[in-house]
C-alpha atoms as a PDB file:
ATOM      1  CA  UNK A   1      20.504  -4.480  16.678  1.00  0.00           C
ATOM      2  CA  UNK A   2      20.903  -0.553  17.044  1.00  0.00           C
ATOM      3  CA  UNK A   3      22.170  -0.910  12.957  1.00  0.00           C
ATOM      4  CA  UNK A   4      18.833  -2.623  12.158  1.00  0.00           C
ATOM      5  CA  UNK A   5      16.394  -0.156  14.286  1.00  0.00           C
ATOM      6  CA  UNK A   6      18.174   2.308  12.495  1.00  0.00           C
ATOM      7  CA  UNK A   7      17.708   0.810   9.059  1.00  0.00           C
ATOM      8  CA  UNK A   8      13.719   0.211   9.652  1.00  0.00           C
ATOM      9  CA  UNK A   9      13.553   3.712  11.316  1.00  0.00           C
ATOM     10  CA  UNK A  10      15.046   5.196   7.825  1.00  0.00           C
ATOM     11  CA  UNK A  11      13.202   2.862   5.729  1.00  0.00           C
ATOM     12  CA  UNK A  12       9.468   4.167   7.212  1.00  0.00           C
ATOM     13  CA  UNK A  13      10.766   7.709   7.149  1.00  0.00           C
ATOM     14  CA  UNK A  14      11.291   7.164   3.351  1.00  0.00           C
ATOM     15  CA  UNK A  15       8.024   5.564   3.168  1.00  0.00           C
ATOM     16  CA  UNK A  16       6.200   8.557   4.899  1.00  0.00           C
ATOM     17  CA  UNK A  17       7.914  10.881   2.824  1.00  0.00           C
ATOM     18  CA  UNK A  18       7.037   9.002  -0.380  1.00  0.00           C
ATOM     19  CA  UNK A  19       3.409   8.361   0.630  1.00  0.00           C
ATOM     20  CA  UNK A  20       2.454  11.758   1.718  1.00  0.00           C
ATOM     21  CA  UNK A  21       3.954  13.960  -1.752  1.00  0.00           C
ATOM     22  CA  UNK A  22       0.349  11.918  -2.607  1.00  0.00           C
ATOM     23  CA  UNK A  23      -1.560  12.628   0.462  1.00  0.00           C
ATOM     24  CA  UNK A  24      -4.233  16.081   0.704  1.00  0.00           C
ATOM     25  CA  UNK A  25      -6.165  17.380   3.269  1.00  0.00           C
ATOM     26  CA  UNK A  26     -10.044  17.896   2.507  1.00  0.00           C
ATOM     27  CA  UNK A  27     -12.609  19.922   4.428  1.00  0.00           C
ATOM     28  CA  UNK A  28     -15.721  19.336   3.972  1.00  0.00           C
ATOM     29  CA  UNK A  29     -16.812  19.457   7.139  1.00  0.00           C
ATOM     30  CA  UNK A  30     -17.292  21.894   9.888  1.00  0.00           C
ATOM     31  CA  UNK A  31     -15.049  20.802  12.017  1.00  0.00           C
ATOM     32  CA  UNK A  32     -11.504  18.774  11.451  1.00  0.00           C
ATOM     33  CA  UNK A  33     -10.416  18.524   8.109  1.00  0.00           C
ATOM     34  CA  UNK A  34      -9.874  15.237   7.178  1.00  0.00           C
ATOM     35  CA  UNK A  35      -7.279  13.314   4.398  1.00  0.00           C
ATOM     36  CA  UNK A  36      -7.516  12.395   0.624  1.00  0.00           C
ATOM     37  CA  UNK A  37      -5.605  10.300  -1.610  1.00  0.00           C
ATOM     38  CA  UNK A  38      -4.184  11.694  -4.810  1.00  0.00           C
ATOM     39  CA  UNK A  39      -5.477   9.478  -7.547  1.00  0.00           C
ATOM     40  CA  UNK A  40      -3.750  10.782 -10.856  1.00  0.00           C
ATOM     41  CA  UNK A  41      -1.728  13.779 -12.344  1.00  0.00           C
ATOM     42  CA  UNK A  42      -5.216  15.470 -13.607  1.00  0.00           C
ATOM     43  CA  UNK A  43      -6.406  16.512 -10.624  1.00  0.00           C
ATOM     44  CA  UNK A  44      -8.850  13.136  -9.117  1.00  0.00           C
ATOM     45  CA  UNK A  45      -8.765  13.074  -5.355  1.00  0.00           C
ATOM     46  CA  UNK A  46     -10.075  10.051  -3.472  1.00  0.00           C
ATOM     47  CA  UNK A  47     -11.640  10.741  -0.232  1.00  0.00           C
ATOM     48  CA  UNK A  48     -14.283   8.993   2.360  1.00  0.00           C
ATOM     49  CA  UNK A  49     -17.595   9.926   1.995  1.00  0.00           C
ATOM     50  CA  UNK A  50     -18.390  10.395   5.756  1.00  0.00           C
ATOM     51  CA  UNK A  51     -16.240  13.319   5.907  1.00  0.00           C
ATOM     52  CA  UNK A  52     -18.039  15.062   3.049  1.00  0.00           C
ATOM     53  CA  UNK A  53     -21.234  16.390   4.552  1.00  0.00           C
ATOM     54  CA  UNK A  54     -22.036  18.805   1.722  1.00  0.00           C
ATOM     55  CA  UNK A  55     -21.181  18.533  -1.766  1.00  0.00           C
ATOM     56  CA  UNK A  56     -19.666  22.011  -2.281  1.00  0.00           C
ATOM     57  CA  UNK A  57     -17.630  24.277  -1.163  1.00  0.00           C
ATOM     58  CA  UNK A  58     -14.948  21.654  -0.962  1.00  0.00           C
ATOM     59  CA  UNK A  59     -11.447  22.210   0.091  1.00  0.00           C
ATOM     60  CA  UNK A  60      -8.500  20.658  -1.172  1.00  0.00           C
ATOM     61  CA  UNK A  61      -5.256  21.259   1.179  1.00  0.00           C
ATOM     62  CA  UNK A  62      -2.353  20.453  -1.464  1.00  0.00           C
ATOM     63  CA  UNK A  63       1.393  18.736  -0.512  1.00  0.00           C
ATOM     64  CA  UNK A  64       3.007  22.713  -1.362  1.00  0.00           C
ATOM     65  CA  UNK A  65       0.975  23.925   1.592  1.00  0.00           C
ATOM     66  CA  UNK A  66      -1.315  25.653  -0.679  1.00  0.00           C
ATOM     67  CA  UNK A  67      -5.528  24.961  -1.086  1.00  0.00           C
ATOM     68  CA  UNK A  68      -7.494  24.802  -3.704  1.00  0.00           C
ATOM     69  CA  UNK A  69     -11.138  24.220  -4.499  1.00  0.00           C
ATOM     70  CA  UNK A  70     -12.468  20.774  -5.218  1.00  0.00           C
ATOM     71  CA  UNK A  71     -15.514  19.348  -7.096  1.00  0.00           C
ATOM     72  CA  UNK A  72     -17.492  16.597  -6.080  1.00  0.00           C
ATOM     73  CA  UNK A  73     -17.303  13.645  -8.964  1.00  0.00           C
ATOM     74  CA  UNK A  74     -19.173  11.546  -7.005  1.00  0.00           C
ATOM     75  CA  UNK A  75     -19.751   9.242  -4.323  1.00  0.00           C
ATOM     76  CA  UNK A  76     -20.333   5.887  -3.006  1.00  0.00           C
ATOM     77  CA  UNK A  77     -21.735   5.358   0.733  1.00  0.00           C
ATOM     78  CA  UNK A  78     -21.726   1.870   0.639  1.00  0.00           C
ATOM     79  CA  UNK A  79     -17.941   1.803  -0.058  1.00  0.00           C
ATOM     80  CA  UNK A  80     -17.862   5.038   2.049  1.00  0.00           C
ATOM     81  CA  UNK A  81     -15.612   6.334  -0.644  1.00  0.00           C
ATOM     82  CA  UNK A  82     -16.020   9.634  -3.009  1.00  0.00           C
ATOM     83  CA  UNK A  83     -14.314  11.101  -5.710  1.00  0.00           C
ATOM     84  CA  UNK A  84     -13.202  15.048  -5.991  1.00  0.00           C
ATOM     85  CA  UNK A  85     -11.248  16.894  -8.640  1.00  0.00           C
ATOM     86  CA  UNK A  86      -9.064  19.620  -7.955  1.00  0.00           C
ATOM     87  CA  UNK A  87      -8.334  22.213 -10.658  1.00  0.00           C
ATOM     88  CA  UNK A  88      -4.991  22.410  -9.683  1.00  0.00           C
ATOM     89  CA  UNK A  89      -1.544  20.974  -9.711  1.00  0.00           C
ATOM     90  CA  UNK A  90      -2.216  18.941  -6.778  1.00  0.00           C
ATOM     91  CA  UNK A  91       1.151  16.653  -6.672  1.00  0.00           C
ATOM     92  CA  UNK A  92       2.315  13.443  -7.335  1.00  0.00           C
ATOM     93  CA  UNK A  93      -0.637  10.313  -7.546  1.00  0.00           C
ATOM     94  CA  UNK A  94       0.158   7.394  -5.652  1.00  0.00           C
ATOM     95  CA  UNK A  95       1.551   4.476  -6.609  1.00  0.00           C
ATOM     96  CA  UNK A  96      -0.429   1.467  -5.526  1.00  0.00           C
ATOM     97  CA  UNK A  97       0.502  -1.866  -4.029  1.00  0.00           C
ATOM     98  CA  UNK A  98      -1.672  -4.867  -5.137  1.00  0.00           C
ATOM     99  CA  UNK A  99      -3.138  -7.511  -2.669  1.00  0.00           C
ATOM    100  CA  UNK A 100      -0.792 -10.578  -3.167  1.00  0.00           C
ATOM    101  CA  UNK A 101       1.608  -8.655  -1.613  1.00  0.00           C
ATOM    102  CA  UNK A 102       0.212  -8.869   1.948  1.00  0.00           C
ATOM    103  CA  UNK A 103       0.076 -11.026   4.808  1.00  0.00           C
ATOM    104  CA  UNK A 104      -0.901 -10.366   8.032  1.00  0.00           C
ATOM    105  CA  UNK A 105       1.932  -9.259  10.369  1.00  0.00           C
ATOM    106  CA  UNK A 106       3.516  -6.858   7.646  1.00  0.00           C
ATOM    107  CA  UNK A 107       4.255  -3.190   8.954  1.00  0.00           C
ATOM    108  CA  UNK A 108       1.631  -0.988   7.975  1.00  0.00           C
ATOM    109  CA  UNK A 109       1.938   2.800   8.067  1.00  0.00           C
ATOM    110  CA  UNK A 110      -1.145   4.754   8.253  1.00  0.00           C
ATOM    111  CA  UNK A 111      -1.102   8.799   6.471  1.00  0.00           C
ATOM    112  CA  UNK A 112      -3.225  11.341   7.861  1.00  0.00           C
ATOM    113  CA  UNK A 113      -3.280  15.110   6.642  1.00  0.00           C
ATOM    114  CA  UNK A 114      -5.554  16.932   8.563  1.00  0.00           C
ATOM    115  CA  UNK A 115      -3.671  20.296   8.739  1.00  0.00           C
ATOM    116  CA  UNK A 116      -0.755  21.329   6.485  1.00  0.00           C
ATOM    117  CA  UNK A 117       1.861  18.858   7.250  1.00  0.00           C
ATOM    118  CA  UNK A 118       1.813  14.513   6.904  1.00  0.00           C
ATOM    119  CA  UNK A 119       1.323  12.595  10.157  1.00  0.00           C
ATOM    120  CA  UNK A 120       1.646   8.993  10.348  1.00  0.00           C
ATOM    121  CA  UNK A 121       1.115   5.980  12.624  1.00  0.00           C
ATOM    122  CA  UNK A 122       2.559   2.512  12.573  1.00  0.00           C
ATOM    123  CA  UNK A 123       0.477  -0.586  13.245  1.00  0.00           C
ATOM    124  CA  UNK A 124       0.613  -4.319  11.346  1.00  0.00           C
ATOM    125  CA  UNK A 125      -1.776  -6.049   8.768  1.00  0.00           C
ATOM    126  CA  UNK A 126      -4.110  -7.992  11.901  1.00  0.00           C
ATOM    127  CA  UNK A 127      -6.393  -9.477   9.383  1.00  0.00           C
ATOM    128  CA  UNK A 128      -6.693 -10.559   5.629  1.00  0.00           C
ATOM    129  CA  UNK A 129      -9.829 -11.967   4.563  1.00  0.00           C
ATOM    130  CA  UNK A 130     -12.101 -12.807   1.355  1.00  0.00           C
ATOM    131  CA  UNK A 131     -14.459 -10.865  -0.340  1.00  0.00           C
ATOM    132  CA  UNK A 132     -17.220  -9.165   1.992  1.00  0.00           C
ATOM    133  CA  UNK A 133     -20.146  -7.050   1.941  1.00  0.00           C
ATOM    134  CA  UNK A 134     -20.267  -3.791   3.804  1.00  0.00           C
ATOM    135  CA  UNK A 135     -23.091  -3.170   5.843  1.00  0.00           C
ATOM    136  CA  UNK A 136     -24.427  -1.012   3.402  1.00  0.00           C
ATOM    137  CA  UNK A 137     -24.495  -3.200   0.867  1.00  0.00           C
ATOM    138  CA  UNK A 138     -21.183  -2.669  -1.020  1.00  0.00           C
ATOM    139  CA  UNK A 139     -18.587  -4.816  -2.365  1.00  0.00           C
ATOM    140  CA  UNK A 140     -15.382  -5.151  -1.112  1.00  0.00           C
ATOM    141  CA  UNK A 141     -12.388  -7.311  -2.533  1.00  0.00           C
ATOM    142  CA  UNK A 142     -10.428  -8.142   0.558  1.00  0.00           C
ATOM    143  CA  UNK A 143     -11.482  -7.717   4.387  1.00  0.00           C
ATOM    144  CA  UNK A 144      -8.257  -6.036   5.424  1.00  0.00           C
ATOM    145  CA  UNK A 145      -7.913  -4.873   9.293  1.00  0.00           C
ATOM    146  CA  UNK A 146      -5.216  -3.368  10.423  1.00  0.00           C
ATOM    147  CA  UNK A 147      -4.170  -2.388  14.657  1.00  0.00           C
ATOM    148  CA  UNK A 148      -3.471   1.240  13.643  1.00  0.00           C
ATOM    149  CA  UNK A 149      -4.646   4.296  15.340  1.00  0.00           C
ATOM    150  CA  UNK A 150      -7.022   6.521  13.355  1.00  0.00           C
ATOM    151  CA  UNK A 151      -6.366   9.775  14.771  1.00  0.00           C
ATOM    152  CA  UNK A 152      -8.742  12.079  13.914  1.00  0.00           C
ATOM    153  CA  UNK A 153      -8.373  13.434  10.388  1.00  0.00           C
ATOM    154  CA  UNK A 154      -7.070  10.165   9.117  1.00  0.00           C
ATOM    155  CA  UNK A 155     -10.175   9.034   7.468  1.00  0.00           C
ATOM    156  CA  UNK A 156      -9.524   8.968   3.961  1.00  0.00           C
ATOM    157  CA  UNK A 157      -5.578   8.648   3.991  1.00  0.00           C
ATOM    158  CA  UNK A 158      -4.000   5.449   2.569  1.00  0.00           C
ATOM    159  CA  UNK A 159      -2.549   2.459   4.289  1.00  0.00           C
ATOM    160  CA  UNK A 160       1.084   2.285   3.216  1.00  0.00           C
ATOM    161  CA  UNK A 161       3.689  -0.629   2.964  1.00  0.00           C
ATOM    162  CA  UNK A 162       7.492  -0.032   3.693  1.00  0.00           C
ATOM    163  CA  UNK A 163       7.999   0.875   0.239  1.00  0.00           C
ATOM    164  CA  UNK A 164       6.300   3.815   0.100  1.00  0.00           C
ATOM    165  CA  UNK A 165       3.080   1.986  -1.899  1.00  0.00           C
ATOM    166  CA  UNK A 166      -0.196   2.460  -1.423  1.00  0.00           C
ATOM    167  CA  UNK A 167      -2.142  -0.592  -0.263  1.00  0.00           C
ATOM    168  CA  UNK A 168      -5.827   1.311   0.405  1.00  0.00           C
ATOM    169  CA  UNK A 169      -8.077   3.511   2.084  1.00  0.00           C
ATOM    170  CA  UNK A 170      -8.661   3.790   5.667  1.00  0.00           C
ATOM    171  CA  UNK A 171     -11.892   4.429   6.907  1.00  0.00           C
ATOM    172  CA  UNK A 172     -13.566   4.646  10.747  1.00  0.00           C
ATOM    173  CA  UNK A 173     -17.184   4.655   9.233  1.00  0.00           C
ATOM    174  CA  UNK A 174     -17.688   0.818   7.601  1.00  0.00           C
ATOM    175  CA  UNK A 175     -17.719  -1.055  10.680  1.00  0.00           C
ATOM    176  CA  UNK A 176     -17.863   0.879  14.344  1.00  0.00           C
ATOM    177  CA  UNK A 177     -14.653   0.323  16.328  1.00  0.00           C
ATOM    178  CA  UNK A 178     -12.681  -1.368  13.868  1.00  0.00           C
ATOM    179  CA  UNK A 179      -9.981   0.169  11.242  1.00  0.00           C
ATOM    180  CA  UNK A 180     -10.738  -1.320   8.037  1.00  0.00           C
ATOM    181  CA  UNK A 181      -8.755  -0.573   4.874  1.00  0.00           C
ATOM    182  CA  UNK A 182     -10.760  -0.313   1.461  1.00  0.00           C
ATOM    183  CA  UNK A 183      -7.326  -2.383  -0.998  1.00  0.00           C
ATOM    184  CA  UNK A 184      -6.783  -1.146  -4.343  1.00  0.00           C
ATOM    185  CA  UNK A 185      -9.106  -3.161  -6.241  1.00  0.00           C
ATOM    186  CA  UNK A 186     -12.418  -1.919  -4.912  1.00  0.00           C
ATOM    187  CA  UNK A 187     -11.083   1.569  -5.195  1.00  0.00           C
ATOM    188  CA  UNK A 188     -10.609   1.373  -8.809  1.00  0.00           C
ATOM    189  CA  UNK A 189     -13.665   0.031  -9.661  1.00  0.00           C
ATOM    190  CA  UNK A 190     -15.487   3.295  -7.524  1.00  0.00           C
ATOM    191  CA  UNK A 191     -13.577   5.575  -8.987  1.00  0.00           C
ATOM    192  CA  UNK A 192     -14.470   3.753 -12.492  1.00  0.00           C
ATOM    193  CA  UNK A 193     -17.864   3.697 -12.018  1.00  0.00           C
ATOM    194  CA  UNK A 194     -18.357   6.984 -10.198  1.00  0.00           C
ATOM    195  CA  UNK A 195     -16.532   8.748 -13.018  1.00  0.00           C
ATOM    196  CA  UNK A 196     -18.748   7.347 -15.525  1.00  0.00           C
ATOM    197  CA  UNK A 197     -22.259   7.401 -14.174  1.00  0.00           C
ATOM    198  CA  UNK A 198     -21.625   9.884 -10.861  1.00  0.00           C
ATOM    199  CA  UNK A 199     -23.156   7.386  -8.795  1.00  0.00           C
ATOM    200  CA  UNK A 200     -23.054   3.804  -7.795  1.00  0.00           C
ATOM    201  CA  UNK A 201     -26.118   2.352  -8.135  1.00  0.00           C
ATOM    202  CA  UNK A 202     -27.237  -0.810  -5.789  1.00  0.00           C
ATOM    203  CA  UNK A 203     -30.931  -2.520  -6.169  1.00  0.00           C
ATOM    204  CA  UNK A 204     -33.674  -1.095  -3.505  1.00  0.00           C
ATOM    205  CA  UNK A 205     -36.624  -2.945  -2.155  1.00  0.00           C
ATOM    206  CA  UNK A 206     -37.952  -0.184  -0.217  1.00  0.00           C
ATOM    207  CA  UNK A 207     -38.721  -2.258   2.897  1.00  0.00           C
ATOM    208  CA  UNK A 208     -37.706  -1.970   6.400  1.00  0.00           C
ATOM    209  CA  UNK A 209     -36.608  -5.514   8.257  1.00  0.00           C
ATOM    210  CA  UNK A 210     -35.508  -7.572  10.992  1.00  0.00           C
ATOM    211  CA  UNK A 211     -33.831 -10.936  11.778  1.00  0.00           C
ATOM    212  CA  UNK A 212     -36.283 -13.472  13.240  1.00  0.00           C
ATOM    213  CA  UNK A 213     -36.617 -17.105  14.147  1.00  0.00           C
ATOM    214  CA  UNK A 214     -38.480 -19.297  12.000  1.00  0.00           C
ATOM    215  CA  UNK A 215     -40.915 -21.924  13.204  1.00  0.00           C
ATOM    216  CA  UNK A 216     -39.041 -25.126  13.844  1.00  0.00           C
ATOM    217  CA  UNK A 217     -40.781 -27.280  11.131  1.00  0.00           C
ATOM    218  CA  UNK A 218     -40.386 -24.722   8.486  1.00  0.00           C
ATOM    219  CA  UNK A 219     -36.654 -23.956   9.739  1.00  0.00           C
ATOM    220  CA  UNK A 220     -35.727 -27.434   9.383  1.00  0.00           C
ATOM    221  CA  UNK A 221     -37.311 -28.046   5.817  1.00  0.00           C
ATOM    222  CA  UNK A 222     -36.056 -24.733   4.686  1.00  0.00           C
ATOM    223  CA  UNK A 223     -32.222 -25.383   5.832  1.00  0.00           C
ATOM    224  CA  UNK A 224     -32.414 -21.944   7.155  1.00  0.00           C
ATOM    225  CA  UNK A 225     -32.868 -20.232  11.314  1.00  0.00           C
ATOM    226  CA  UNK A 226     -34.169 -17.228   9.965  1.00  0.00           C
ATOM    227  CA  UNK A 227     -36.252 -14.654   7.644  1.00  0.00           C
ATOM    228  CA  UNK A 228     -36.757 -10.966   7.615  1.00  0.00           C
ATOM    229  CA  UNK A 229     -39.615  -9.273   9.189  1.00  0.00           C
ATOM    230  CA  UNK A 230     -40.710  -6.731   7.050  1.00  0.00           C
ATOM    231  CA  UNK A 231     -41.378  -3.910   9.539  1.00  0.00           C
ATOM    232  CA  UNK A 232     -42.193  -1.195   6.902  1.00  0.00           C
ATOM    233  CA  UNK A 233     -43.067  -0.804   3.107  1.00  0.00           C
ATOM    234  CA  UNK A 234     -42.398   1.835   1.212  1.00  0.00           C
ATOM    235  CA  UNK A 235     -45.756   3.253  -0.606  1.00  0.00           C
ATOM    236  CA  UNK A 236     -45.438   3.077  -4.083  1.00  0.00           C
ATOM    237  CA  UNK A 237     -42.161   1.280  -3.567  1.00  0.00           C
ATOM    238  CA  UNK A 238     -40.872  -1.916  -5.249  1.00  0.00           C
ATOM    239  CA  UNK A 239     -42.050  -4.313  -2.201  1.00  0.00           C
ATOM    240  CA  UNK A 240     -45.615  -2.999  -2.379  1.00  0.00           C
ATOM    241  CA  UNK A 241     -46.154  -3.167  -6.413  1.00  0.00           C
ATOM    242  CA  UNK A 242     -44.969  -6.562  -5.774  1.00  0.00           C
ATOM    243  CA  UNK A 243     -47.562  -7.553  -3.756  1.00  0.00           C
ATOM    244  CA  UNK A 244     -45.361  -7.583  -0.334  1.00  0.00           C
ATOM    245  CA  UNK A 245     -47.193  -6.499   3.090  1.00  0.00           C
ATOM    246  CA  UNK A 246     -46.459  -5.022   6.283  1.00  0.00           C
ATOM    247  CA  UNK A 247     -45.724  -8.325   8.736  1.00  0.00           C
ATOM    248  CA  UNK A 248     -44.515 -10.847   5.592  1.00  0.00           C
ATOM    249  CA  UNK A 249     -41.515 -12.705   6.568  1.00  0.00           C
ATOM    250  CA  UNK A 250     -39.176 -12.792   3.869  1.00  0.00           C
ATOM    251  CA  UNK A 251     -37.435 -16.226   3.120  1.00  0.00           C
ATOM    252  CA  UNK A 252     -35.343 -16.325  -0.249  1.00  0.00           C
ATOM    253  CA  UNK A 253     -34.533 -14.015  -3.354  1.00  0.00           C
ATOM    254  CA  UNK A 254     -34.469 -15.817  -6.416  1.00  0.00           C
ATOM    255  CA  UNK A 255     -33.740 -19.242  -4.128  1.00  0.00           C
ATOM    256  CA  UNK A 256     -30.963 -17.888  -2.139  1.00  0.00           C
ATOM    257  CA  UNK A 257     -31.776 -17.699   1.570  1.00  0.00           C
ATOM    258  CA  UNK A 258     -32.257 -14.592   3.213  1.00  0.00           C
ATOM    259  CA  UNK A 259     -31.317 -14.744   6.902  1.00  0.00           C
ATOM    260  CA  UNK A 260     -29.868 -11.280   7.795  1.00  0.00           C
ATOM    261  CA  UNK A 261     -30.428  -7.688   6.113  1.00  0.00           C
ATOM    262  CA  UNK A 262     -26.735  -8.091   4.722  1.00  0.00           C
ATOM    263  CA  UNK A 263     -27.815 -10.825   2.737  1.00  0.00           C
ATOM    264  CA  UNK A 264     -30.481  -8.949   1.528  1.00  0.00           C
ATOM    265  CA  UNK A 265     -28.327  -5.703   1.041  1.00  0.00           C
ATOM    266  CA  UNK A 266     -25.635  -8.158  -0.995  1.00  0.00           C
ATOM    267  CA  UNK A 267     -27.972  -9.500  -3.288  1.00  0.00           C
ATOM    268  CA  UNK A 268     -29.366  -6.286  -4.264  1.00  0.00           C
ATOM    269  CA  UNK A 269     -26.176  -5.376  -6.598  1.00  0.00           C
ATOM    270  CA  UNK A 270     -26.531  -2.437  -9.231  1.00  0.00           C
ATOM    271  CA  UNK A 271     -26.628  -5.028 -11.894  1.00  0.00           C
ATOM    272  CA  UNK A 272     -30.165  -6.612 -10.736  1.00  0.00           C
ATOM    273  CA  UNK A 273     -31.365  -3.347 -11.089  1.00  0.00           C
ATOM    274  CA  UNK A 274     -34.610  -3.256 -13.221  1.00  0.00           C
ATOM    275  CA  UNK A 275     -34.372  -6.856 -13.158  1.00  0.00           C
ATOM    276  CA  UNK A 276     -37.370  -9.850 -11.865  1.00  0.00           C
ATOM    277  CA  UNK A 277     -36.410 -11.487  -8.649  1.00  0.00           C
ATOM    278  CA  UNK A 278     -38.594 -14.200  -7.408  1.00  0.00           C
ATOM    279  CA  UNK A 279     -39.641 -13.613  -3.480  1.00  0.00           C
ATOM    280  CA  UNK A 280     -40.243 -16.662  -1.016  1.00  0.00           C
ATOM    281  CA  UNK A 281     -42.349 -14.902   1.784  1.00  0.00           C
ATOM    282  CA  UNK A 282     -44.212 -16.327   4.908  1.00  0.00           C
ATOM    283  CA  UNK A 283     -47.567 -14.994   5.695  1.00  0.00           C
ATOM    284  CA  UNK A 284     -50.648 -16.447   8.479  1.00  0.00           C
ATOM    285  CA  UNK A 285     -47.691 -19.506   8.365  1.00  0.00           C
ATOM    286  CA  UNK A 286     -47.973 -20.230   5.419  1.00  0.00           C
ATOM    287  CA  UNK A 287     -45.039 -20.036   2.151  1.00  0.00           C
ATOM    288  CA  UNK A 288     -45.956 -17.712  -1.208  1.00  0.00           C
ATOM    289  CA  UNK A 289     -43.633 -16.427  -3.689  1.00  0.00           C
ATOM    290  CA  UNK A 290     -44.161 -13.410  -5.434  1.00  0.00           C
ATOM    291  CA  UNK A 291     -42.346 -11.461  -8.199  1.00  0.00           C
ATOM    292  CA  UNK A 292     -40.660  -8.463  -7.650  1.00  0.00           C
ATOM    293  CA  UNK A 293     -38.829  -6.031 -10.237  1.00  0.00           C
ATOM    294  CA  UNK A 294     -35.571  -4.573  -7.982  1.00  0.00           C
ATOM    295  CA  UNK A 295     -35.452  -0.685  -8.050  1.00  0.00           C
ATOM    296  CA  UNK A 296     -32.410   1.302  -7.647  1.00  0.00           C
ATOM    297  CA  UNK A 297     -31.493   3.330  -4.354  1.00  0.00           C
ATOM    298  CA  UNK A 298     -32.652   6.734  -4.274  1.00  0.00           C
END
């Protein structure tokens, strides 16, 4: 038994050490720094966007123990992810562990590099799920929870398998309480898109809503609980040039139920942008549809 502690015990030391020559600290924030992700040998470091609260004046705290400055590429709130580039050797990118790899119950180690030197925590893959939609709207391939501890400064340091690979980014900010892991896939499609338009864009009603119960005869024709109360509309917004009011209970998009705000928030991709989307609406109790063209998210 003592031979095989010892073997695991070597194995995650190798992992940490392999992990973190890929691991930076970033401050861009007042107070603790918090961790980045080396994406590739010219200089692309992948952060979360919480910890960014301005967009200059970044810091980039390299593997040598030296920093440099960083520019903002961009940034995705949604995916609470961002991009910065580092005009500077910055170390060796990581190399990345797809998703078919994992089942829950594999150790996990969790990077962190707040100050000048890698810390790490151990923890196991506690879920694996399907697709999901943050609550902000944003697409992620795989739910993937982990029982690590986020110690402050970890947000934006990678998940890690036992061979050193790099299965995501952690994040506190998604969902409160819970350690979720942004996997591989999503990440390259943020750093894709925010590298080639800055920005990822997602469709914008301009209305604020809550859940509510339908009346039972229109619940049970409808198939559906619940609509959105529109509690606000935006002047001059896409809801109001669409003919939507203050009090309308909104029903489907383009035939797909609406029930929560994340339903809303899902269907409003960046592709639907500019786009016609038929609205199902209740108003004085009775059903209207109206036609709304989906603007982008300032």
């Amino acid at each position: 038994m003592g031979d095989v502690l010892s073997q695991v015990s070597e194995a995650m030391a190798q992992a940490v050490k392999t992990a973190g020559e890929s691991v930076v600290r970033v401050e861009g924030r007042r107070r603790l720094p918090a961790s980045g992700i080396l994406w590739s040998d010219d200089g692309l470091v992948l952060t979360a966007h919480h910890v960014l609260h301005h967009d200059d004046e970044i810091g980039i705290g390299l593997p040598d123990g030296e920093t440099a400055p960083g520019k903002l590429v961009g940034r995705d709130p949604s995916t609470d992810l961002a991009v910065v580039r580092v005009e500077a050797r910055a170390g060796k990118p990581a190399r990345w562990m797809e998703l078919d790899q994992l089942q829950v119950g594999h150790l996990v180690l969790a990077l962190g590099r707040p100050g000048k030197t890698v810390q790490a925590t151990l923890g196991v893959i506690s879920a694996l799920g399907e697709s999901w939609r943050t609550p902000g709207g944003g697409s992620v391939e795989r739910y993937l929870q982990t029982d690590v501890v986020m110690y402050p400064g970890f947000s934006g340091g990678p998940l890690v398998g036992m061979g050193g690979e790099v299965i995501g980014l952690n994040t506190s900010a998604l969902v409160r309480g819970v350690s979720l892991t942004i996997p591989v896939p999503t990440l390259r499609k943020v750093v894709e898109t925010l590298l080639t338009h800055g920005r990822v864009r997602r469709g914008f009603l301009g209305v604020g809503a809550q859940p509510v119960r339908l009346p039972g005869a229109l619940a049970e024709r409808l198939g559906q609980e619940t609509g959105l109360l529109l509690l606000s509309v935006e002047a001059d917004g896409p809801a109001e040039k669409g003919g939507l009011m203050l009090g309308d209970t909104l029903l489907a998009l383009d035939g797909a139920p609406v029930r929560h705000l994340d339903e809303l928030l899902g269907m409003l991709s960046g592709e639907r942008v500019g786009t016609s989307a038929k609205v199902r609406l209740l108003r004085g109790g009775e059903t209207k549809e109206l036609k709304v063209t989906i603007g982008e998210r300032p």
